[in-house]
Protein backbone atom coordinates (compact mmCIF):
# COMPACT_ATOMS: atom_id res chain seq x y z
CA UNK A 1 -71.09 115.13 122.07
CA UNK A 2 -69.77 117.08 124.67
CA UNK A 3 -68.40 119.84 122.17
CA UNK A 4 -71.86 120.08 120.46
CA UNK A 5 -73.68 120.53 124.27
CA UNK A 6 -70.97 123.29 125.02
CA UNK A 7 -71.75 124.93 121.98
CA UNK A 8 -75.40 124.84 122.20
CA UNK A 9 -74.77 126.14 125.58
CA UNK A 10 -72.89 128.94 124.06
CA UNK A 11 -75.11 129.78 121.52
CA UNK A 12 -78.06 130.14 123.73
CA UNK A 13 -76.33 132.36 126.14
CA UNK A 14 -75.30 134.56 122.54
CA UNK A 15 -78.89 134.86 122.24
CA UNK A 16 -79.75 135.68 125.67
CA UNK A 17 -77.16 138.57 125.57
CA UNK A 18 -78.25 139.88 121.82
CA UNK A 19 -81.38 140.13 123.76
CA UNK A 20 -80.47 141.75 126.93
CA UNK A 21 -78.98 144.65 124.31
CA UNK A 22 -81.37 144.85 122.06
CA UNK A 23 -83.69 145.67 124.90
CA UNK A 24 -81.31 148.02 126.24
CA UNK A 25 -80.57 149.96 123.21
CA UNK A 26 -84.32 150.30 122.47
CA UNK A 27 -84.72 151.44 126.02
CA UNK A 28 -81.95 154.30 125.65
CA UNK A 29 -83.25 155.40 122.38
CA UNK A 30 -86.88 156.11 124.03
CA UNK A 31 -85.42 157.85 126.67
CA UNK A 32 -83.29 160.06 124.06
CA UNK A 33 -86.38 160.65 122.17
CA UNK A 34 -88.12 162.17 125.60
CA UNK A 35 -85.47 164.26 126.28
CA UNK A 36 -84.80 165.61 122.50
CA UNK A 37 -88.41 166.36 122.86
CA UNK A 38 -87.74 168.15 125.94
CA UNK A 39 -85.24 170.24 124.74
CA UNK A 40 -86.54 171.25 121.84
CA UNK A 41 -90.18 172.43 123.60
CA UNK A 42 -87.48 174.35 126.04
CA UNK A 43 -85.16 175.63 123.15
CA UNK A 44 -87.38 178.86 121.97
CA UNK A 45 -87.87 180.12 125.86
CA UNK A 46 -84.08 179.09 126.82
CA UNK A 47 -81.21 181.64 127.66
CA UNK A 48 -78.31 182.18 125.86
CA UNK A 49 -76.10 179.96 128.66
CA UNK A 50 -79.12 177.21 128.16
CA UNK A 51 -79.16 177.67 124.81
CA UNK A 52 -75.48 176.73 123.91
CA UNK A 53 -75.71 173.91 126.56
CA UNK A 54 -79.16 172.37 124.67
CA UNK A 55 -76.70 172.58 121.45
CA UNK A 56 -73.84 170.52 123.33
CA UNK A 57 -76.63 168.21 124.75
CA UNK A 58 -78.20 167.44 121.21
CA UNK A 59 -74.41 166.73 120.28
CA UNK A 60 -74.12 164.08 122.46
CA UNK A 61 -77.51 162.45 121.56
CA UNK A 62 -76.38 161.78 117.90
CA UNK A 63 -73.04 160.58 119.28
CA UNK A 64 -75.02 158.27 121.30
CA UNK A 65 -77.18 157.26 118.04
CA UNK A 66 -74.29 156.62 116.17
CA UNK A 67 -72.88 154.53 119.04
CA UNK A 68 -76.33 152.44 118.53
CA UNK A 69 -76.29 152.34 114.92
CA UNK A 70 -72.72 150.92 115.34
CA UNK A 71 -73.90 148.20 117.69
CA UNK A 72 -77.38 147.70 116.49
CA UNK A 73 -74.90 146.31 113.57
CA UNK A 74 -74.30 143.30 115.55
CA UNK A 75 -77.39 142.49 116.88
CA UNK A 76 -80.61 140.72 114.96
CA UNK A 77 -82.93 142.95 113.82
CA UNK A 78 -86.52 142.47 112.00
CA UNK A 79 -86.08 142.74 108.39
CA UNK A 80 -87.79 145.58 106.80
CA UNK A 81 -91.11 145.55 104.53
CA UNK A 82 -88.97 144.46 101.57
CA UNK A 83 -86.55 141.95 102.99
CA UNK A 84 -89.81 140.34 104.57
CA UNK A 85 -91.51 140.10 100.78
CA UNK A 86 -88.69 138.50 99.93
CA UNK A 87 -86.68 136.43 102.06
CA UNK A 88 -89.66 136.09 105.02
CA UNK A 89 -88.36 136.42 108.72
CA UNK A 90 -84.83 135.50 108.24
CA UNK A 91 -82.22 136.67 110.63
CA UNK A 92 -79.39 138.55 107.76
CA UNK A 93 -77.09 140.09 110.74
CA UNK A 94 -73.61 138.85 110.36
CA UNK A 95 -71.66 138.48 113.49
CA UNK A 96 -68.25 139.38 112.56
CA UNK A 97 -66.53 141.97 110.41
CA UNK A 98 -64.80 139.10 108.60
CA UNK A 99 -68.34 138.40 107.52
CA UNK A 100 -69.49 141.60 106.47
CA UNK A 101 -66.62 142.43 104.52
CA UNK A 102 -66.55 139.58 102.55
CA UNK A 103 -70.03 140.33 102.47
CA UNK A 104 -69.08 143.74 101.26
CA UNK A 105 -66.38 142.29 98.71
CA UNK A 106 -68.96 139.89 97.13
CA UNK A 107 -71.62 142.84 96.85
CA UNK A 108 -68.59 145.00 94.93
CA UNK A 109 -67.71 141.88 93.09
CA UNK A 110 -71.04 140.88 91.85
CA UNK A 111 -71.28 144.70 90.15
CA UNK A 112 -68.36 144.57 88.84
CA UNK A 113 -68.75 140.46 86.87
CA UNK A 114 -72.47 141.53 85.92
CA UNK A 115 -71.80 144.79 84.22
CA UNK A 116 -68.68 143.30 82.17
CA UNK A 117 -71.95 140.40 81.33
CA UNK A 118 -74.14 143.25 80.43
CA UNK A 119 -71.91 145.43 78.42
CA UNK A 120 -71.21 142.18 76.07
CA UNK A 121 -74.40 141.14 76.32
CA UNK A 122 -75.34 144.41 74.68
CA UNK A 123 -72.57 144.54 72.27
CA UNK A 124 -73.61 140.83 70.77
CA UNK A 125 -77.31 142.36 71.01
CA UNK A 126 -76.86 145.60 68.83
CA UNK A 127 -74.39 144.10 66.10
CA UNK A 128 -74.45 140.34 66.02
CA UNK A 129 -78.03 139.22 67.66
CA UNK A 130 -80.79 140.64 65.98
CA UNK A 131 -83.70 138.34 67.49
CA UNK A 132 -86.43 139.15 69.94
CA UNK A 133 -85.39 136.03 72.23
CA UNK A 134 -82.29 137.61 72.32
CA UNK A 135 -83.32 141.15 73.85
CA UNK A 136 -85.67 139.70 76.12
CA UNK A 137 -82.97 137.30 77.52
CA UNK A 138 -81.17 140.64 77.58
CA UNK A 139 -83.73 142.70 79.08
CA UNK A 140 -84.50 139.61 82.15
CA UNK A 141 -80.74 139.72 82.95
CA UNK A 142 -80.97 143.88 83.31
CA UNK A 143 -84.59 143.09 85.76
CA UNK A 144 -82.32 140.08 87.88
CA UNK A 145 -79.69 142.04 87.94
CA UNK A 146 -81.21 145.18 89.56
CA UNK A 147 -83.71 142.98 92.09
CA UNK A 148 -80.89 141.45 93.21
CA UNK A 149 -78.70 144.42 93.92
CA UNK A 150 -81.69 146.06 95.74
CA UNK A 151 -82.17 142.51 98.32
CA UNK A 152 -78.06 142.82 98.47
CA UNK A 153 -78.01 146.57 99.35
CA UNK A 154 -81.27 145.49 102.27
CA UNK A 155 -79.08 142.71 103.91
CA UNK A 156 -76.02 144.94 103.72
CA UNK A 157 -78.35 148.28 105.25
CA UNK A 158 -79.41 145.26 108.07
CA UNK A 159 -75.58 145.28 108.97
CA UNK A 160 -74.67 148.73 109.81
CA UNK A 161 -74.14 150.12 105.99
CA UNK A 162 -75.07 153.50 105.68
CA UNK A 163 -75.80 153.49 102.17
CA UNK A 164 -78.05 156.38 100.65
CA UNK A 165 -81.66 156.02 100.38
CA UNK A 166 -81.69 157.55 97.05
CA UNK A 167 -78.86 155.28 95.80
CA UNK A 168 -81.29 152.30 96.62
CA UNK A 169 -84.43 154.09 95.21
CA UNK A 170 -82.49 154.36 91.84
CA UNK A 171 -81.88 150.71 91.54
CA UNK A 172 -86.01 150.42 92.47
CA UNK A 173 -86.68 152.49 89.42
CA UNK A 174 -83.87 150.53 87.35
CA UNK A 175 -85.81 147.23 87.84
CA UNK A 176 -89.41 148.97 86.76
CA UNK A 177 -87.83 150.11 83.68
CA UNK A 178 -85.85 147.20 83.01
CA UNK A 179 -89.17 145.37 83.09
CA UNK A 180 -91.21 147.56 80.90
CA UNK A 181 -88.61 147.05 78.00
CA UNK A 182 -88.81 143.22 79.06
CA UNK A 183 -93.18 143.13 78.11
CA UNK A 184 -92.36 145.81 75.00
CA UNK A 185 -93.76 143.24 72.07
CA UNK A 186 -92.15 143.30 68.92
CA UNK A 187 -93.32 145.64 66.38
CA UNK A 188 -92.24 148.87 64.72
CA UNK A 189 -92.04 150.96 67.57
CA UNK A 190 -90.08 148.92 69.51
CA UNK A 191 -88.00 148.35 66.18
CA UNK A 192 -87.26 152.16 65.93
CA UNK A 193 -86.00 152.52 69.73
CA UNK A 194 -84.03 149.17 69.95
CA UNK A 195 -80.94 150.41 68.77
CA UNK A 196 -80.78 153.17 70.71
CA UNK A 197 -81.76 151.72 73.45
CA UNK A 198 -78.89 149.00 73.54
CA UNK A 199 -76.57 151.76 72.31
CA UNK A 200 -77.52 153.40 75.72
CA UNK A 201 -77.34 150.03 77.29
CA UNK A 202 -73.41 149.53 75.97
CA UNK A 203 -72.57 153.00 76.97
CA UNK A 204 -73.75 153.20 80.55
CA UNK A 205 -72.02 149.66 81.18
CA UNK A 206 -69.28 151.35 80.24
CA UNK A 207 -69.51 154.10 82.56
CA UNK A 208 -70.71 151.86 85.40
CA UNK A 209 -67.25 150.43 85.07
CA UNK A 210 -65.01 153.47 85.21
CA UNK A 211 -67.61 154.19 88.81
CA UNK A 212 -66.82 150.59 89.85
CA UNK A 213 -62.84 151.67 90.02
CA UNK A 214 -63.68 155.25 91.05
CA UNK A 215 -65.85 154.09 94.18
CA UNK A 216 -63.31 150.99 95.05
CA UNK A 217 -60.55 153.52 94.97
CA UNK A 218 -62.12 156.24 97.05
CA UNK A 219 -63.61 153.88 99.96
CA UNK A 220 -60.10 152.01 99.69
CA UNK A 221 -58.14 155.22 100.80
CA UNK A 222 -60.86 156.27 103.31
CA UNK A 223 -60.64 153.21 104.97
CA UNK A 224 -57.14 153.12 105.01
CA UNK A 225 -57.56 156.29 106.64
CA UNK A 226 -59.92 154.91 109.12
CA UNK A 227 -62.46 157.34 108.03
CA UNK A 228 -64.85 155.08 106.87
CA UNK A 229 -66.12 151.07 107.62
CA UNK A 230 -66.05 148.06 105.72
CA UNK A 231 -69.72 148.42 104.58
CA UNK A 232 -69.90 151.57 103.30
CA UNK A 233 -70.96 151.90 99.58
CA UNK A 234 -71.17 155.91 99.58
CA UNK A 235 -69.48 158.65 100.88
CA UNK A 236 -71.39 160.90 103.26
CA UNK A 237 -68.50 163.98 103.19
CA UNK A 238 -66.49 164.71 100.17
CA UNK A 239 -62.59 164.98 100.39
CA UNK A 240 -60.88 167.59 98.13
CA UNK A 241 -58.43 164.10 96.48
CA UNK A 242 -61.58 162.65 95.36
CA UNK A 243 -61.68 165.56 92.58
CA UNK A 244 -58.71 164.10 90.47
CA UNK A 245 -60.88 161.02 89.56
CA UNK A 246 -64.00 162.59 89.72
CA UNK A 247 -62.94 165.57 87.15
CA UNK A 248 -62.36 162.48 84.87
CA UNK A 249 -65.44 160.65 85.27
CA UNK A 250 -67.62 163.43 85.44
CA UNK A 251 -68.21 164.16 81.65
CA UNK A 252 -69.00 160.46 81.20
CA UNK A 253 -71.92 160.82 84.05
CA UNK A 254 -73.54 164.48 82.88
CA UNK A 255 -73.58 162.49 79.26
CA UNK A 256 -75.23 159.71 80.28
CA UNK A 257 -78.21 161.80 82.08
CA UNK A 258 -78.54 164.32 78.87
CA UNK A 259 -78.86 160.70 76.84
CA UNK A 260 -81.40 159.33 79.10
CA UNK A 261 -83.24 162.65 78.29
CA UNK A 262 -82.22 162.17 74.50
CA UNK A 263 -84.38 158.57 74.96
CA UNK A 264 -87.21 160.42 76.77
CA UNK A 265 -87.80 162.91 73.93
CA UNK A 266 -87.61 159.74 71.05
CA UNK A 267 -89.43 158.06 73.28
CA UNK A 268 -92.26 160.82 73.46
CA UNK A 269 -91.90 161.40 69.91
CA UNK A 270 -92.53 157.45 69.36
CA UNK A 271 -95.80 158.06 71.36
CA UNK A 272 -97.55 160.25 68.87
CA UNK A 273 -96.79 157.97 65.81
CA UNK A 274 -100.15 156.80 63.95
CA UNK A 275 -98.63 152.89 64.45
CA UNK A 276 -98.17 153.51 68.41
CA UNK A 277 -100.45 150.88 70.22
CA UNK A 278 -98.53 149.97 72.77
CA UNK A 279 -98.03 151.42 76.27
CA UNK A 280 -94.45 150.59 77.07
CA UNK A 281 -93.60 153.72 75.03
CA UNK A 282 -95.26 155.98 77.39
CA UNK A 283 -92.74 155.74 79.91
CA UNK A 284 -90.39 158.21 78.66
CA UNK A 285 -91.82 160.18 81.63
CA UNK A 286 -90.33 157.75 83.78
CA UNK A 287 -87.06 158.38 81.68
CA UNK A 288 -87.45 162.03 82.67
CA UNK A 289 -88.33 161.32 86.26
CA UNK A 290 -85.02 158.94 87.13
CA UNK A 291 -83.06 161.67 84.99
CA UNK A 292 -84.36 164.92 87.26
CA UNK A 293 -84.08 162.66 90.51
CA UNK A 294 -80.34 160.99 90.64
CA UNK A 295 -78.63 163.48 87.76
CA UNK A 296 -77.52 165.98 91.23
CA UNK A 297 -77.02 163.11 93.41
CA UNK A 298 -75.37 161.20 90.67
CA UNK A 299 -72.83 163.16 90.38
CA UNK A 300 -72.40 163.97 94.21
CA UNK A 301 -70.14 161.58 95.19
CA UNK A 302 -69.45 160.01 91.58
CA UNK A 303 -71.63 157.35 91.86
């Protein structure tokens, strides 16, 4: 009893101080804001002296943000637009960096078991299963799969990770085209792209996997290097070692974009048959789209 009342006691003063820095932070950051805004109405008029010491001063203001990012990391936090759809006003912040490692470790983990389920799921699909049920069991696991990397990636982007926006937005798209191929009924058409499609399927599994060990690796040595933390899922600068993987894996990602554009064109082509009636097959444009949007970033950091 007494144990329980102490840590009640504790947990409300956590509280109290998560909310005494919150406020603080918040307060800092307007401040900041006014005098960025300051500086940068004085920058055009400004000497050469002021000029070099506005340059220092902006320095020190995103030092000071990424102080707050870093701390912000520890503190509760309203969820954003999605997070709120999803989950409703639940507090995701993990307290420790136990936590959001293992966190981190589950996120990695979870990739890595779902894409070995996918690539065999697509193997049984293209050779062995030749039922409808089949694909569309197939097709639900690809929409899961990519709604719940995209609520993973939120809670993990609510704890500090600075993962890409774009990197996010691609798993978006994922799940919208995962679910068109999902409500494709069974006909002719859909006959005439299956294969390919789950030939695709197998192949970028495949190359998903060789990223999975290219990414691990890379953050594994920049953390040992205390370059990077425990949440990061991309690379922000790009270290001349990371080349002798990425030389490797390279071929295997340019490939896989020029074969998503190789399903854009048969899917086009599939459009202006006399038996086309259905409207899943106009989304080769969104084929195109995710192609011309992620094929530079893609390949950025290997991911």
């Amino acid at each position: 009893s007494g144990l329980q009342t102490l840590y009640r006691q504790k947990l409300e003063e956590l509280n109290s101080l998560q909310s005494v820095c919150s406020g603080c932070i918040n307060k800092h950051k307007r401040r900041l804001a006014d005098l960025k805004y300051n500086l940068q109405r004085h920058k055009h008029s400004a000497s050469l002296g002021e000029s070099d010491l506005i340059q220092q001063i902006d320095g020190t203001i995103k030092e000071r943000h990424n102080v707050f990012f870093d701390m912000e990391a520890y503190l509760p936090k309203k969820n954003g637009l999605y997070l709120n759809l999803v989950l409703g006003n639940v507090n995701v912040t993990l307290l420790s960096n136990q936590a959001k490692f293992a966190y981190k470790d589950e996120y990695e983990k979870f990739k890595l078991y779902l894409t070995i389920i996918l690539l065999l799921g697509a193997i049984a699909c293209r050779f062995v299963l030749h039922y409808r049920v089949t694909d569309e069991v197939f097709n639900f696991l690809l929409v899961w799969y990519y709604c719940t990397l995209t609520i993973r990636e939120s809670v993990l982007i609510s704890n500090g990770s600075r993962i890409k926006g774009w990197w996010v937005s691609h798993h978006y798209v994922s799940t919208f085209l995962s679910g068109v191929m999902l409500t494709w009924p069974n006909g002719l058409i859909y006959q005439m792209f299956r294969n390919q499609f789950l030939a695709f399927s197998i192949y970028q599994s495949c190359v998903q996997f060789l990223q999975y060990y290219y990414q691990s690796g890379c953050l594994y040595r920049l953390r040992a290097l205390g370059e990077r933390n425990h949440l990061d899922l991309t690379v922000e600068g790009f270290q001349s070692w990371m080349w002798r993987g990425l030389t490797f894996l390279l071929p295997f990602l340019f490939f896989g974009h020029f074969w998503q554009l190789y399903n854009a064109i048969t899917l086009f082509g599939l459009s202006r048959h006399e038996a086309c009636k259905e409207w899943q097959v106009l989304y080769p444009f969104s084929f195109f789209c995710k192609n011309l949007f992620f094929i530079l970033l893609d390949t950025n950091t290997g991911l």
